[in-house]
C-alpha atoms as a PDB file:
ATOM      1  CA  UNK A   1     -24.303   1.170   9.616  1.00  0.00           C
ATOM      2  CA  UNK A   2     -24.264   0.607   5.816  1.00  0.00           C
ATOM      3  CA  UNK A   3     -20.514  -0.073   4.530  1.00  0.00           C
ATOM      4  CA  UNK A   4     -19.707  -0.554   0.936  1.00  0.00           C
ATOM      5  CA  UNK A   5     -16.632  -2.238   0.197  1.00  0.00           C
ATOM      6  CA  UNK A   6     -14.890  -0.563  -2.941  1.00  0.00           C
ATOM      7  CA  UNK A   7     -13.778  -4.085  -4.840  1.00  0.00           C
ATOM      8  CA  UNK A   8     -13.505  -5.284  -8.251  1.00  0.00           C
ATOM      9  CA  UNK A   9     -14.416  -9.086  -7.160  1.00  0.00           C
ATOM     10  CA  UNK A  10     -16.680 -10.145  -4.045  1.00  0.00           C
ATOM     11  CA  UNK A  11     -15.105 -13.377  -3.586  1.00  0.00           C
ATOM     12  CA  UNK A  12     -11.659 -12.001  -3.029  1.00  0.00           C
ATOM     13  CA  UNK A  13     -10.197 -13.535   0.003  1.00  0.00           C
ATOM     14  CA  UNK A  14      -9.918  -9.844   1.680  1.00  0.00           C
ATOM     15  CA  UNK A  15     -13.077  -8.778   0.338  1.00  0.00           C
ATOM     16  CA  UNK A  16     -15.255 -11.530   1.650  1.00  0.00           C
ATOM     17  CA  UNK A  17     -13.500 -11.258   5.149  1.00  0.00           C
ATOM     18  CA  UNK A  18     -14.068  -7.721   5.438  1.00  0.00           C
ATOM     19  CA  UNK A  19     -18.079  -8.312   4.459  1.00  0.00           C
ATOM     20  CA  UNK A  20     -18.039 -11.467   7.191  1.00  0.00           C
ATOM     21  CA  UNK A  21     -16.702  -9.098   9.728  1.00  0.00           C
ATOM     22  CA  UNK A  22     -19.061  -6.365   9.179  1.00  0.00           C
ATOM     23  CA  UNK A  23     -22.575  -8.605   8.992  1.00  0.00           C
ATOM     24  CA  UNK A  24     -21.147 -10.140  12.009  1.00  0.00           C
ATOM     25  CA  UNK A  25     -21.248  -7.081  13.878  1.00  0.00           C
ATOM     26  CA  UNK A  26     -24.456  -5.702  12.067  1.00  0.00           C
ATOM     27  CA  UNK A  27     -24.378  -3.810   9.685  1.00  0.00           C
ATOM     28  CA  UNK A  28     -25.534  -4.300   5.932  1.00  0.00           C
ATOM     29  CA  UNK A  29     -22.844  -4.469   3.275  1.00  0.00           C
ATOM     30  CA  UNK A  30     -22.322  -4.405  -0.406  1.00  0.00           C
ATOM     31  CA  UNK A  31     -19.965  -4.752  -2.207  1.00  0.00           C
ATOM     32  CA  UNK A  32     -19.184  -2.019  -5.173  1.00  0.00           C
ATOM     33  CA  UNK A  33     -17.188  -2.823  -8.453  1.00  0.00           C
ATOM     34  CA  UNK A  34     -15.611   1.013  -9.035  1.00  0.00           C
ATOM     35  CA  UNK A  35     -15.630   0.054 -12.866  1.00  0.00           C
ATOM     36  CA  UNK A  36     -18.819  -1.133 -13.051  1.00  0.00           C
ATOM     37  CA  UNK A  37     -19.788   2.702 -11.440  1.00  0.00           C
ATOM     38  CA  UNK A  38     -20.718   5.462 -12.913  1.00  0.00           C
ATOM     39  CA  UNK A  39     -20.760   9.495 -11.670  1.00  0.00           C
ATOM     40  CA  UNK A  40     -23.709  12.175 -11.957  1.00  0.00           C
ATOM     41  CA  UNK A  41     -21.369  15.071 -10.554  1.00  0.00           C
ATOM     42  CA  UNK A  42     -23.507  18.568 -10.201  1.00  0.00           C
ATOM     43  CA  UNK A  43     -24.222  21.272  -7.001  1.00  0.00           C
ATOM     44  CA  UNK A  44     -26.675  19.557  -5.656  1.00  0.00           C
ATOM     45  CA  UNK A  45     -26.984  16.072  -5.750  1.00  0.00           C
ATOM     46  CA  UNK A  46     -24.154  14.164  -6.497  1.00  0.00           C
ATOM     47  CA  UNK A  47     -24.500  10.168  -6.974  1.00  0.00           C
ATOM     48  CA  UNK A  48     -23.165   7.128  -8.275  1.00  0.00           C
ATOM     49  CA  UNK A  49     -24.648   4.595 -10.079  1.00  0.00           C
ATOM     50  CA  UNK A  50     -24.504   0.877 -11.396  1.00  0.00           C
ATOM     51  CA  UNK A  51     -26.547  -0.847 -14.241  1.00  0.00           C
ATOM     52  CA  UNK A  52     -28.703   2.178 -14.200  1.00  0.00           C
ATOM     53  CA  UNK A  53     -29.337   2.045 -10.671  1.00  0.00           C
ATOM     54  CA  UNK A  54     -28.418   5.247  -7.712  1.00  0.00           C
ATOM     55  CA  UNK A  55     -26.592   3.547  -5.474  1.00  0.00           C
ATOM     56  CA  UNK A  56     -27.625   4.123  -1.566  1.00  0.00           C
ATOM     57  CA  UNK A  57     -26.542   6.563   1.074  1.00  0.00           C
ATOM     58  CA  UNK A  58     -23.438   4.594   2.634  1.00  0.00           C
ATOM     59  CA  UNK A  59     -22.305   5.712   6.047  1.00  0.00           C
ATOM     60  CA  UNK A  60     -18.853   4.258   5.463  1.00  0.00           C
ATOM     61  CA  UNK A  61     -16.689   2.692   2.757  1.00  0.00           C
ATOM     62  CA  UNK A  62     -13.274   0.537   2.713  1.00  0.00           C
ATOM     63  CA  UNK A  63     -11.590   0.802  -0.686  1.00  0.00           C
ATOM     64  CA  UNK A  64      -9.976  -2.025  -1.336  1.00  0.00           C
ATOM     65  CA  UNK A  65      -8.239  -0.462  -5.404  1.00  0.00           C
ATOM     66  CA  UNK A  66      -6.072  -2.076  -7.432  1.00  0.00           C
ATOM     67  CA  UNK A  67      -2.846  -0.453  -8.528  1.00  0.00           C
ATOM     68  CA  UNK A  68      -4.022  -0.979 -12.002  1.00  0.00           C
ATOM     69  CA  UNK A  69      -7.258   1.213 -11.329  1.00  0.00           C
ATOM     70  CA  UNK A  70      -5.959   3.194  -9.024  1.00  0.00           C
ATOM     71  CA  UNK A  71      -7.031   6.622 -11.362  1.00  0.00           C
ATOM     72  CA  UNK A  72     -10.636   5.645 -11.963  1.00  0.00           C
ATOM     73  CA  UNK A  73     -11.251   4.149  -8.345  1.00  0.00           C
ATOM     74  CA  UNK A  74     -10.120   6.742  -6.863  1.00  0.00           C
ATOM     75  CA  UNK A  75     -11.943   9.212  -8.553  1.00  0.00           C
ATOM     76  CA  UNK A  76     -15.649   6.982  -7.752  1.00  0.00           C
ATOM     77  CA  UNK A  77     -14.405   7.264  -4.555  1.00  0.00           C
ATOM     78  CA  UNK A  78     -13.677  10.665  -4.004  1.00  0.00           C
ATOM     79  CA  UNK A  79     -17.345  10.935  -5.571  1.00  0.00           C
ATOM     80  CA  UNK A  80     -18.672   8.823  -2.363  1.00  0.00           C
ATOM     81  CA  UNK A  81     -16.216  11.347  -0.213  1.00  0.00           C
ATOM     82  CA  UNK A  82     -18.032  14.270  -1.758  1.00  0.00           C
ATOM     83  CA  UNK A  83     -21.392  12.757  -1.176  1.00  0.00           C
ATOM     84  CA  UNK A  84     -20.414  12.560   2.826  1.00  0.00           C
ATOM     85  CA  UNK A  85     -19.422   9.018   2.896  1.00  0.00           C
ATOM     86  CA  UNK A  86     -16.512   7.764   5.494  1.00  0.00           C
ATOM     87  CA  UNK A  87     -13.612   6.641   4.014  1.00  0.00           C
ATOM     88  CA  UNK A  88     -11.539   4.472   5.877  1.00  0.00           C
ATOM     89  CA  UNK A  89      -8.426   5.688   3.157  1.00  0.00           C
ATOM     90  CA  UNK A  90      -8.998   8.782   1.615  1.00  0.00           C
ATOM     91  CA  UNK A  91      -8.344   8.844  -2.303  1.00  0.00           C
ATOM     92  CA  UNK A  92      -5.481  11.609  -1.550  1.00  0.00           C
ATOM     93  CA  UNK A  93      -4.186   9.420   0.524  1.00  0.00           C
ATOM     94  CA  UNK A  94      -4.364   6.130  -1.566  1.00  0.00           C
ATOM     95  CA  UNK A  95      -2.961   8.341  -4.693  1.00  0.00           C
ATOM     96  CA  UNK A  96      -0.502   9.787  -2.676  1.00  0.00           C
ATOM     97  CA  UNK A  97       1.068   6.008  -1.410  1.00  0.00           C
ATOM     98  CA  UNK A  98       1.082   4.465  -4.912  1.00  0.00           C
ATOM     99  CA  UNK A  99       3.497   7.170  -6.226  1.00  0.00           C
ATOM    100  CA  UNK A 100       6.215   4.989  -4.916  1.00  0.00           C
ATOM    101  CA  UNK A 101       8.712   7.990  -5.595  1.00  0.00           C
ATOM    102  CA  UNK A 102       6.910  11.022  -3.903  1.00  0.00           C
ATOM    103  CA  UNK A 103       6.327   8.397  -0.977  1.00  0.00           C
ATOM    104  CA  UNK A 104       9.811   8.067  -0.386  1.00  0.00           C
ATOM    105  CA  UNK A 105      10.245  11.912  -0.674  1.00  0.00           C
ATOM    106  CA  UNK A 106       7.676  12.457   1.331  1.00  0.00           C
ATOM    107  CA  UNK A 107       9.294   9.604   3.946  1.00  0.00           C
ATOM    108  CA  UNK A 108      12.209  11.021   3.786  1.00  0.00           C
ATOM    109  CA  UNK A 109      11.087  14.634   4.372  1.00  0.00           C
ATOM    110  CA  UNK A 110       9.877  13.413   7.937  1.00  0.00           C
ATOM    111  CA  UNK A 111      12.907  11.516   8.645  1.00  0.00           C
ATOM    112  CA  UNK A 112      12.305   8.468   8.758  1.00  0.00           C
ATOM    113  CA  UNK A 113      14.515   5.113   7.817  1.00  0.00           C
ATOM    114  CA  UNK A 114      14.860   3.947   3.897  1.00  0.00           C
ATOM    115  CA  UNK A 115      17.135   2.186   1.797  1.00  0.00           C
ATOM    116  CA  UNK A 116      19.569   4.968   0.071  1.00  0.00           C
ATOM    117  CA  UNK A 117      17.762   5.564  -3.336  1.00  0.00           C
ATOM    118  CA  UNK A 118      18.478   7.303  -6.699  1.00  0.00           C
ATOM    119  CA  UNK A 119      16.509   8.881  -9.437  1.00  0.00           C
ATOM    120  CA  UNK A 120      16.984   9.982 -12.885  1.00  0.00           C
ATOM    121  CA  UNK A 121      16.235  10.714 -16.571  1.00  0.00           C
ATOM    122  CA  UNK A 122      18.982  10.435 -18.856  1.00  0.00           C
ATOM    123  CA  UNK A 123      21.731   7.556 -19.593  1.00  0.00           C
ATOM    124  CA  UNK A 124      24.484   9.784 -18.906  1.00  0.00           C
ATOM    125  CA  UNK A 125      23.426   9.915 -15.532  1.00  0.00           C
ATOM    126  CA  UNK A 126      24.115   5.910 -14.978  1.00  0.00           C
ATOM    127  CA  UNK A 127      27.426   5.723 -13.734  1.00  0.00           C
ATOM    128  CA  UNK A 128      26.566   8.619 -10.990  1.00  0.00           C
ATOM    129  CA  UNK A 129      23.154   6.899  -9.627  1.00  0.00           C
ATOM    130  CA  UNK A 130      24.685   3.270  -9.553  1.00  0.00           C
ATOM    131  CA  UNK A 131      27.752   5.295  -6.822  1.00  0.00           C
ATOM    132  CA  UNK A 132      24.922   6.806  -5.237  1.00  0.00           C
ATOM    133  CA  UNK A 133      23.666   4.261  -3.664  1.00  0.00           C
ATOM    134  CA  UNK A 134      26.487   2.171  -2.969  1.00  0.00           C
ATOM    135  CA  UNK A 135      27.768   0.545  -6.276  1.00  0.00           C
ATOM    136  CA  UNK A 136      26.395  -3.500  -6.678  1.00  0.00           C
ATOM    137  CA  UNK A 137      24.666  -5.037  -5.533  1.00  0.00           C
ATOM    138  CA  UNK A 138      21.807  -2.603  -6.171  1.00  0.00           C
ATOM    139  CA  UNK A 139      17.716  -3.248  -6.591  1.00  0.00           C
ATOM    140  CA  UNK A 140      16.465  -1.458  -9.484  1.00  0.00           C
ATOM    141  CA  UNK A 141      12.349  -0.916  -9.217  1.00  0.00           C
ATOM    142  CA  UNK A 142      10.013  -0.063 -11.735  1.00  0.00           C
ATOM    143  CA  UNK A 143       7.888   2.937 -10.353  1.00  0.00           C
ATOM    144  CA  UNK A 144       4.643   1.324 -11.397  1.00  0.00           C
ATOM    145  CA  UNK A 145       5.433  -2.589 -10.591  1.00  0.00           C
ATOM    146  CA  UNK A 146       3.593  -4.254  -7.719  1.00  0.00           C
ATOM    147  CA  UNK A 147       3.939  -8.066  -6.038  1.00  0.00           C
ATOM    148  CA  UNK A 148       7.434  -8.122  -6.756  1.00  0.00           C
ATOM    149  CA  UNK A 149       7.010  -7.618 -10.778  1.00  0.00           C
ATOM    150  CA  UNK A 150       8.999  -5.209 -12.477  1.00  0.00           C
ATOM    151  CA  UNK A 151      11.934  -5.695  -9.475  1.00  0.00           C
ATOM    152  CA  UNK A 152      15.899  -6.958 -10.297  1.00  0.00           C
ATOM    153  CA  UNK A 153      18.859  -7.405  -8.174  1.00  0.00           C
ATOM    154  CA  UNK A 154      21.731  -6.515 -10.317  1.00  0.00           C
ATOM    155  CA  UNK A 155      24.908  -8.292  -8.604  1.00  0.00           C
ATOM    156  CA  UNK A 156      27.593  -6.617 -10.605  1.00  0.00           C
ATOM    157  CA  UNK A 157      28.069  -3.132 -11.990  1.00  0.00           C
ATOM    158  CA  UNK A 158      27.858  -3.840 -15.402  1.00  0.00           C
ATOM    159  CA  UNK A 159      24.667  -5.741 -14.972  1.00  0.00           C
ATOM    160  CA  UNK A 160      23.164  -2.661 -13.057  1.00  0.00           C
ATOM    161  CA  UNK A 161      24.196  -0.306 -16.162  1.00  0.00           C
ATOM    162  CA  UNK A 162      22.634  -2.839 -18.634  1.00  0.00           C
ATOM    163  CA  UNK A 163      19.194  -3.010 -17.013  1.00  0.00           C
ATOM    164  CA  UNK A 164      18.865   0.787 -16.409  1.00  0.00           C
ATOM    165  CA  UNK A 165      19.888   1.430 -19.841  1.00  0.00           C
ATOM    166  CA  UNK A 166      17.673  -1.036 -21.259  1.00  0.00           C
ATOM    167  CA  UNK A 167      14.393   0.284 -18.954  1.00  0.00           C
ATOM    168  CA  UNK A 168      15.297   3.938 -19.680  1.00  0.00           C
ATOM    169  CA  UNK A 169      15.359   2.567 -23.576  1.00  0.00           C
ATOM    170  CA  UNK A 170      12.130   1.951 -22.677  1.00  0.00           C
ATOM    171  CA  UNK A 171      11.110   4.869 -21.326  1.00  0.00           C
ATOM    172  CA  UNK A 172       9.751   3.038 -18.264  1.00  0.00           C
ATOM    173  CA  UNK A 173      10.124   5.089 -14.938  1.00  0.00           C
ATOM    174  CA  UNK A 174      12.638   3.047 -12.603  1.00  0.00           C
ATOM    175  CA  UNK A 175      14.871   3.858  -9.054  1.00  0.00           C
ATOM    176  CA  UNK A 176      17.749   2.548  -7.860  1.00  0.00           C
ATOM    177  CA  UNK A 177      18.191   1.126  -4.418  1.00  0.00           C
ATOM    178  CA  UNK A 178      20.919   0.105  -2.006  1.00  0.00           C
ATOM    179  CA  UNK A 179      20.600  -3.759  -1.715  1.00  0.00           C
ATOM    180  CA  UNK A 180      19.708  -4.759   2.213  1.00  0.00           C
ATOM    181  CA  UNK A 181      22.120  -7.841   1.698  1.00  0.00           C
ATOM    182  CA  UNK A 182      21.659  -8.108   6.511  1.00  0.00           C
ATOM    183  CA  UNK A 183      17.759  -8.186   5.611  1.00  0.00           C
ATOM    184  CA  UNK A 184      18.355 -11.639   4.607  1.00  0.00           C
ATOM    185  CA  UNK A 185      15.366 -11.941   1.121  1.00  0.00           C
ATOM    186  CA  UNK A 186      12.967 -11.579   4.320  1.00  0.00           C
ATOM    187  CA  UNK A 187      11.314  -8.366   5.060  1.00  0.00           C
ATOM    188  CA  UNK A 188       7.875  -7.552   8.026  1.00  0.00           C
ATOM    189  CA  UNK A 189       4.913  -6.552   6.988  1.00  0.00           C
ATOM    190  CA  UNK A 190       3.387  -4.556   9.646  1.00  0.00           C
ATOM    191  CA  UNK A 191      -0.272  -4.046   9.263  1.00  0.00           C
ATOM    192  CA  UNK A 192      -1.158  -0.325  10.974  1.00  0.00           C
ATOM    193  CA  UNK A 193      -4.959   0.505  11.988  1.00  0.00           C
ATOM    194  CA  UNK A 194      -4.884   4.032  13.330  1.00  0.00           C
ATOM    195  CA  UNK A 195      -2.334   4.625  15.292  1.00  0.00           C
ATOM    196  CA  UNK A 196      -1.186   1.316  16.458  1.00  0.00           C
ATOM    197  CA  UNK A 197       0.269  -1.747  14.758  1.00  0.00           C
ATOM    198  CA  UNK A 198      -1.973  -4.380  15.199  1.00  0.00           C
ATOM    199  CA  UNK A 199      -0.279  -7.271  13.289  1.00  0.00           C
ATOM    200  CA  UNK A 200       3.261  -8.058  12.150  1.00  0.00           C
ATOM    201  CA  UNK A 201       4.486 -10.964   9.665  1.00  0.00           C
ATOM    202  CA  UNK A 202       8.002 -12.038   8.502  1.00  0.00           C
ATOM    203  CA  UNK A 203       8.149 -12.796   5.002  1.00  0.00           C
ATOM    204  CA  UNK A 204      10.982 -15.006   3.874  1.00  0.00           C
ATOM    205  CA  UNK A 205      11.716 -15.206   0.175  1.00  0.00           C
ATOM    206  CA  UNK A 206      12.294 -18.611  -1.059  1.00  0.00           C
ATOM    207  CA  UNK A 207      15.819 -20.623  -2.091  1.00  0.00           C
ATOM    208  CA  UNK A 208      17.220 -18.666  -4.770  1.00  0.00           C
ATOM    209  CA  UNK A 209      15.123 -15.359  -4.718  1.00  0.00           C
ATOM    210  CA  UNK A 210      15.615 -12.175  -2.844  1.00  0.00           C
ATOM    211  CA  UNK A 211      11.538 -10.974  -3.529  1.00  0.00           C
ATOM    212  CA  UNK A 212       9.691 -11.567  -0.304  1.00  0.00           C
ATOM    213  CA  UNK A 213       6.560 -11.551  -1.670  1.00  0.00           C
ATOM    214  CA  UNK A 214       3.715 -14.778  -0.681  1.00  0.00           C
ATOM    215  CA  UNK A 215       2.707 -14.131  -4.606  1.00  0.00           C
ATOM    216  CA  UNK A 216       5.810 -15.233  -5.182  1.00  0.00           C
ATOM    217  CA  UNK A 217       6.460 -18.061  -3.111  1.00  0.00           C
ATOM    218  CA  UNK A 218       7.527 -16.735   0.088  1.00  0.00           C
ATOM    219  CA  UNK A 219       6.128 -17.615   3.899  1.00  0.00           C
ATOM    220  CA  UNK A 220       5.584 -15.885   6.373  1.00  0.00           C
ATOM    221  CA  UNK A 221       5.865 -16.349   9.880  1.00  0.00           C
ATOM    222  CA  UNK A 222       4.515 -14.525  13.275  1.00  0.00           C
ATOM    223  CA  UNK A 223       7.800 -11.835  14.508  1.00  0.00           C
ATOM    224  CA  UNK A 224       8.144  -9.717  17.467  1.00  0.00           C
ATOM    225  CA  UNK A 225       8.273  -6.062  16.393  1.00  0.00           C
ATOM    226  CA  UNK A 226      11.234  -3.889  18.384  1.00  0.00           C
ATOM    227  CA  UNK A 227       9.517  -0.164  19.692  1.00  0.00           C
ATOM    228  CA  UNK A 228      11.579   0.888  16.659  1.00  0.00           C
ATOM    229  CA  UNK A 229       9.774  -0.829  14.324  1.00  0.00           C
ATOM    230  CA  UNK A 230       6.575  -0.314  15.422  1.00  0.00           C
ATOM    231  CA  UNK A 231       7.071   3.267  15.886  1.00  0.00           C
ATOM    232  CA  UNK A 232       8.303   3.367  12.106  1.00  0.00           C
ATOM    233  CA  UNK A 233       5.292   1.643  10.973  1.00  0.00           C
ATOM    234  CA  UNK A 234       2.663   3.844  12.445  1.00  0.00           C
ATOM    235  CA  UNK A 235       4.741   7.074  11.621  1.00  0.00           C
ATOM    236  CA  UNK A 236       5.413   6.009   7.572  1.00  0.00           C
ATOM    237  CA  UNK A 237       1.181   5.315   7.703  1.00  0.00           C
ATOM    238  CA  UNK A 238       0.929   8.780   9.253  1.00  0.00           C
ATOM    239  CA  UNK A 239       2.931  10.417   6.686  1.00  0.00           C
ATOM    240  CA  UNK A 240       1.147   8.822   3.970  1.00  0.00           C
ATOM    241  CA  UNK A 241      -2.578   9.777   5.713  1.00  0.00           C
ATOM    242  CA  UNK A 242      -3.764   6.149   5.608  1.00  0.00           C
ATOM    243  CA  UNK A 243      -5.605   4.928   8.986  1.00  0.00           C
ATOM    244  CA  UNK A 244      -5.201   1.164   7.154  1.00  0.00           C
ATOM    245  CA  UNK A 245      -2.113   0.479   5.850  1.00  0.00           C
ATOM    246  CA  UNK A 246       0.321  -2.797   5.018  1.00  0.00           C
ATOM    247  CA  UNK A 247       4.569  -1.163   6.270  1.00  0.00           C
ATOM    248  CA  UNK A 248       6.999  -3.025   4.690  1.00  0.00           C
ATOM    249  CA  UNK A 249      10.039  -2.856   6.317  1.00  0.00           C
ATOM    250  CA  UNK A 250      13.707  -4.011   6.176  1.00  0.00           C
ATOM    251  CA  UNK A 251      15.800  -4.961   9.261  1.00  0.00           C
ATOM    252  CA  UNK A 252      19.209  -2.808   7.924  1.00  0.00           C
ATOM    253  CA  UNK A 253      22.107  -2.830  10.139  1.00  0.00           C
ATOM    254  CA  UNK A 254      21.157   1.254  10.974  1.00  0.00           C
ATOM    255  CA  UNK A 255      17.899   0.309  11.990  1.00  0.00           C
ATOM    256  CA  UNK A 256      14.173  -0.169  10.238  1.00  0.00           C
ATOM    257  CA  UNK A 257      14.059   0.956   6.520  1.00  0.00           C
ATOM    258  CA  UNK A 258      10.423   1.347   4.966  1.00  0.00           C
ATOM    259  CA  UNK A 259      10.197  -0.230   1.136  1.00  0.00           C
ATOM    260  CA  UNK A 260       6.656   0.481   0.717  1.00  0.00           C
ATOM    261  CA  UNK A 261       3.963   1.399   2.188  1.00  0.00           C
ATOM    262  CA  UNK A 262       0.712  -0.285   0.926  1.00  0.00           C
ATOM    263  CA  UNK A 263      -2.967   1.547   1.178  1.00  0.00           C
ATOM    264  CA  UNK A 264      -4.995  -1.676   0.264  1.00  0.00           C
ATOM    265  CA  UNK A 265      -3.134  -4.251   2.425  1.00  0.00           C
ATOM    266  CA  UNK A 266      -4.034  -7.901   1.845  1.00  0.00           C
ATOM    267  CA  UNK A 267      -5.464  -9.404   5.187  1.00  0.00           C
ATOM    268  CA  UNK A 268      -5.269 -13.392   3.962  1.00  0.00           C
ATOM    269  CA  UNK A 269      -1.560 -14.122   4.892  1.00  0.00           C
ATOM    270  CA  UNK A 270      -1.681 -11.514   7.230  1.00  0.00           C
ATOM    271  CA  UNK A 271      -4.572 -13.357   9.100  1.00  0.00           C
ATOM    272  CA  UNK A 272      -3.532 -16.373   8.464  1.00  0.00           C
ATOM    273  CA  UNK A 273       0.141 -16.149   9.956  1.00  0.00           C
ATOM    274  CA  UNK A 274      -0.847 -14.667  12.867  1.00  0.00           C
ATOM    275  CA  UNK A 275      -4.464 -15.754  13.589  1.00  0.00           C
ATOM    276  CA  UNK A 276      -5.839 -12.348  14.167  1.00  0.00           C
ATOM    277  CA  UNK A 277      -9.207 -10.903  13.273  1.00  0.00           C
ATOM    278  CA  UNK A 278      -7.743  -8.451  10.736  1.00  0.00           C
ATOM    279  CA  UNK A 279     -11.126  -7.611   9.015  1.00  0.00           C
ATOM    280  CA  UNK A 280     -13.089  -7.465  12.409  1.00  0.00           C
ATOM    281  CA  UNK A 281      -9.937  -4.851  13.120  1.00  0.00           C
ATOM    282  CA  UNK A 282     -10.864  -2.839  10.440  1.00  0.00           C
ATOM    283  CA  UNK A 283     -14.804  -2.479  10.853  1.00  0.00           C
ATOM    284  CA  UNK A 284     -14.291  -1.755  14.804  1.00  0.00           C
ATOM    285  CA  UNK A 285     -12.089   1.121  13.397  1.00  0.00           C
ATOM    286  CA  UNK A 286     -14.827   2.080  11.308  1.00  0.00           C
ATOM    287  CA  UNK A 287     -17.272   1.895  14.054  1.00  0.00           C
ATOM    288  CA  UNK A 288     -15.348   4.206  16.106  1.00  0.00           C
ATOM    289  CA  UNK A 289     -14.237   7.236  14.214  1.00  0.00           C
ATOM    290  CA  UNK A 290     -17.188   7.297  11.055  1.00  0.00           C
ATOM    291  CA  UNK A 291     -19.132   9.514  13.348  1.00  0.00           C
ATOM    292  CA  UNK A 292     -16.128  12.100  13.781  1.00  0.00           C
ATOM    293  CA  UNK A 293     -15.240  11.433  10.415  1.00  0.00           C
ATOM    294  CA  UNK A 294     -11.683  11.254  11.901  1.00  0.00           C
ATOM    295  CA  UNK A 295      -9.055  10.680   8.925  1.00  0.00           C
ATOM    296  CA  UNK A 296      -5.577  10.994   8.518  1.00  0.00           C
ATOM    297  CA  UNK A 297      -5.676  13.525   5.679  1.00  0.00           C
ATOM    298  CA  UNK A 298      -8.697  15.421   6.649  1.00  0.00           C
ATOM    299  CA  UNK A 299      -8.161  19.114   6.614  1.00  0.00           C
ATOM    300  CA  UNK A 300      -4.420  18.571   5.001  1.00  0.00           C
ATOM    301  CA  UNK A 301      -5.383  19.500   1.312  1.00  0.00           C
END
């Protein structure tokens, strides 16, 4: 087959593994830079191009976008979706997970476990969202952070109304969070491939901060998934119509919570914790349902 890989930088850890993995089973590869594309969108003959050259029929591509290019990547690839190219993550999809609040809605909706969380617009509103969700110690999220930035654990009440005032000052889009004190700083990252989870990582936050995230200094470790958890993993990837997907979930003491749920996974500490073929995961998957064109979204608008 011919697989593009959707990626702003070919010497990305993930990026080259997932090009290894595919040569290695034999196919041709390349590797596309969304920004550096351009669209020729008409009836007929759609098609993409780079440095004024039409880029080739690809049987299959793995989008591997950015949450700061998330609008313009996912609109080259819903070009390569219109053009009849497998997507291992459809653009709905991919949209659809980075809207960390309608994920949670949309989590929620199909029951299953997150951390109690609040919403809202106006500073009058403060005292009422902080009670929601359990008084301090609270986590207060910015909608568009990633790796941990634009997260803080307010311990007291008064610290909690001082950062929400001070974002909504702002006008920056936050939520407020019940604080998983049980979880420890660690949560699992459970790494879903269709319907099954087919790695799982615990990722403890270092001395002094409760952020799990390896960018910020955390390790991670191999950990034995309950059914619960794996069930919880699978069904939040379901919900959000990704076949590839990175869970992150919190061990509360009322079972698995989901914090995120991540359409363009990482597979270097993933892979490296646990010693499994991630990539070579990912391009059997491909290998197996491109033909059918079998995707979690397909025919869900």
């Amino acid at each position: 087959m011919r697989i593009a890989v959707l990626s702003r930088n070919a010497n990305l850890y993930s990026t080259r593994r997932l090009k290894e993995a595919a040569i290695e089973r034999g196919h041709e590869v390349q590797v596309v830079d969304a920004l550096k594309c351009y669209m020729n969108i008409n009836m007929q003959n759609s098609s993409v191009h780079v440095k004024g050259h039409e880029l080739p029929q690809f049987d299959a591509i793995i989008p591997r976008i950015g949450a700061s290019i998330t609008f313009y990547g996912t609109a080259v690839l819903r070009q390569f979706e219109m053009m009849g190219v497998y997507p291992v993550n459809e653009s709905v999809a991919i949209t659809r997970s980075r809207d960390k609040l309608r994920s949670l809605q949309l989590l929620s909706r199909k029951g299953i476990g997150l951390p109690v969380t609040g919403f809202a617009n106006q500073a009058s509103n403060i005292p009422d969202l902080i009670e929601m969700v359990g008084g301090a110690p609270l986590v207060i999220k910015l909608l568009e952070g990633t790796q941990g930035i634009g997260v803080v654990l307010a311990e007291t009440r008064k610290a909690a109304e001082s950062v929400i005032e001070a974002f909504m000052g702002l006008k920056a889009d936050i939520m407020v969070q019940e604080y998983i004190k049980e979880a420890g700083g660690a949560d699992i990252r459970c790494f879903v491939i269709g319907d099954k989870v087919i790695a799982a990582m615990k990722r403890q936050a270092k001395a002094g901060e409760f952020r799990s995230n390896l960018h910020r200094g955390g390790t991670a470790t191999v950990v034995r998934l309950t059914p619960e958890e794996r069930s919880t993993a699978v069904r939040a990837a379901r919900t959000m119509g990704l076949n590839v997907a990175g869970v992150d979930i919190l061990r509360s003491n009322h079972g698995p919570v989901v914090m995120e749920v991540n359409s363009s996974p990482g597979l270097e500490g993933i892979e490296a914790a646990t010693g499994k073929d991630v990539a070579g995961k990912i391009i059997e998957f491909i290998e197996k349902n491109a033909q059918s064109r079998k995707t979690r979204t397909r025919g869900k608008g």
